[in-house]
Protein backbone atom coordinates (compact mmCIF):
# COMPACT_ATOMS: atom_id res chain seq x y z
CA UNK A 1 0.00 0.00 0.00
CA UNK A 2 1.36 3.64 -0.55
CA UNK A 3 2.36 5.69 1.52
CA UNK A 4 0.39 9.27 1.58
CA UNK A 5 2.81 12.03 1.90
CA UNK A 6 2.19 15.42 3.82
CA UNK A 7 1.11 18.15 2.02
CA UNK A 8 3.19 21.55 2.69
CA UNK A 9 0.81 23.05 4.80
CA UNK A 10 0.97 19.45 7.17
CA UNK A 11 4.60 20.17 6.85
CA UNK A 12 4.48 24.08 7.87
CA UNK A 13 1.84 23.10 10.98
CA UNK A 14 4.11 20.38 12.49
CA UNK A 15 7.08 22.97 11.53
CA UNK A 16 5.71 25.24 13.69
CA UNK A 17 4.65 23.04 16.85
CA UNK A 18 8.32 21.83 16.97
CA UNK A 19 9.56 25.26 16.95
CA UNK A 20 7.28 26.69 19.18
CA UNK A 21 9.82 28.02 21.45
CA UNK A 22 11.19 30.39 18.32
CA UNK A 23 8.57 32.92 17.61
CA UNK A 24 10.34 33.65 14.31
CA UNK A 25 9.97 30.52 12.63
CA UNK A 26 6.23 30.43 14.02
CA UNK A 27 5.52 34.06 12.52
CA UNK A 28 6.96 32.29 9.58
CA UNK A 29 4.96 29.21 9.06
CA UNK A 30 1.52 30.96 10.24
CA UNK A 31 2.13 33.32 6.96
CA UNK A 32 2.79 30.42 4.67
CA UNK A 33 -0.02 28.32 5.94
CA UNK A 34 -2.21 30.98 5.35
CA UNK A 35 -0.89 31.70 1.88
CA UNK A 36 -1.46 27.97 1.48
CA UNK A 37 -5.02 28.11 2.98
CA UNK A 38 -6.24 30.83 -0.10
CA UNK A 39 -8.48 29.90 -2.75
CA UNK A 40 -6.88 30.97 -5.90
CA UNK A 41 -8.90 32.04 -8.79
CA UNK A 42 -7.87 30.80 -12.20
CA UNK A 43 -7.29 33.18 -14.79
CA UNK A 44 -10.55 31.73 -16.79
CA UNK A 45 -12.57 32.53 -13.53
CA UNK A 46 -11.06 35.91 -13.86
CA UNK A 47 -11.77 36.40 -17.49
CA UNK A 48 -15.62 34.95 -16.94
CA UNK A 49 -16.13 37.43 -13.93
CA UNK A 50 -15.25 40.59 -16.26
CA UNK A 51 -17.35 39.14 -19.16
CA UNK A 52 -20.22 39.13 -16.38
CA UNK A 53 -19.38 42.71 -15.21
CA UNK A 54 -19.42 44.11 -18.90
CA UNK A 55 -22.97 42.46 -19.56
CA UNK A 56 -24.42 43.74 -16.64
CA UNK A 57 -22.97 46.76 -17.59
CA UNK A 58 -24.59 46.63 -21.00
CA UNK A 59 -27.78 45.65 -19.41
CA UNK A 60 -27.54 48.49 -17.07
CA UNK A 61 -27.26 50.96 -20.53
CA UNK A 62 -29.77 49.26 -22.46
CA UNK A 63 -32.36 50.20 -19.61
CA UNK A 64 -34.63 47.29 -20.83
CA UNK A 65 -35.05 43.81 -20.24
CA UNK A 66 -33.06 41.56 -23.32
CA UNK A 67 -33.24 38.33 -24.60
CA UNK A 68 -29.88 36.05 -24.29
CA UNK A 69 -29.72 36.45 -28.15
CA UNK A 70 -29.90 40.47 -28.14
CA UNK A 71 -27.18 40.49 -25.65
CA UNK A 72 -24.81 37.83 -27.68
CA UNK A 73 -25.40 39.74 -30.87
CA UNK A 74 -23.83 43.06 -29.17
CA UNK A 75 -21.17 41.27 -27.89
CA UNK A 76 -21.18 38.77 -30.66
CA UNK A 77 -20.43 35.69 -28.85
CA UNK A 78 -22.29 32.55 -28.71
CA UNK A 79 -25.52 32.39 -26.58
CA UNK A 80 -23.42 29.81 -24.59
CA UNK A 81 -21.13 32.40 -23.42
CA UNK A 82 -24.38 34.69 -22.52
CA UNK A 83 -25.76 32.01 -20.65
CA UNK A 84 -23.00 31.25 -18.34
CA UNK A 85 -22.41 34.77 -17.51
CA UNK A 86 -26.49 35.33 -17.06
CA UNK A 87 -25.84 32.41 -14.76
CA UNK A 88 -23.03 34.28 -12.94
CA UNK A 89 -25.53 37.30 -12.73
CA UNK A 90 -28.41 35.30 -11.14
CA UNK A 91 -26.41 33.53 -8.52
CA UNK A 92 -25.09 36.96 -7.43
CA UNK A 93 -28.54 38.66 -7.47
CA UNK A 94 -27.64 41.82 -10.33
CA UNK A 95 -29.57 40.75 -12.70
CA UNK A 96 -33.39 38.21 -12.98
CA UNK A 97 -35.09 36.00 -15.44
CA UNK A 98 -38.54 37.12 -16.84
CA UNK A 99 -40.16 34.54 -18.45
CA UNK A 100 -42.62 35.18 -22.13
CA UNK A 101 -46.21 35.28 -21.50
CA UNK A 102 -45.90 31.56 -24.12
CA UNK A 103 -43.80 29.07 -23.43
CA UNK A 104 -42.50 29.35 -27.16
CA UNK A 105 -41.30 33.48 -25.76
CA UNK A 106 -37.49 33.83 -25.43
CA UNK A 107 -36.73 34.43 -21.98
CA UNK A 108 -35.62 38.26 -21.21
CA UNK A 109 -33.15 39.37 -18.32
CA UNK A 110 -32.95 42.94 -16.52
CA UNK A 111 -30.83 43.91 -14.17
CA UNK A 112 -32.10 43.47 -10.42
């Protein structure tokens, strides 16, 4: 069976209990655990966020509620790309779905 090895931060924490006594090294490893401990955001997460921002912010212009096609013919992208960043929107609560009066009407978004 193998062996699991420590990860850095295991490494930094035991680091740190056996050097208690030397408040240097302890200032040390609590500043690389914690860099450890971060989430980092990719730079496609960082790309998709800004996408998001600059549709809301086209929304916001427009003044009106738009269907995902009217939005990705502006920014002439796929509907895809709309979608996710809609998506983004909703789950942050800047922007809500309004659904036709049919079920055969294109759904149109407007910023919350």
């Amino acid at each position: 069976m193998a062996e699991t090895k420590a990860t850095r931060k295991e490494l930094f924490a035991r680091i740190m209990e056996a050097m208690a006594d030397d408040p240097e090294v302890v200032e040390m490893c609590g500043k690389y655990i914690e860099q450890l401990s971060k989430k980092r955001e990719t730079k496609a997460q960082k790309a998709a966020a800004e996408f998001a921002e600059g549709v809301k912010e086209y929304m916001t212009e427009m003044g009106e509620p738009l269907t995902n096609r009217e939005i990705a013919e502006h920014f002439e992208v796929t509907g895809q790309k709309i979608t996710g960043a809609l998506r983004r929107l909703m789950t942050l609560g800047a922007v809500t779905r309004i659904n036709g009066k049919k079920s055969t009407d294109a759904p149109k978004y407007a910023v919350a």
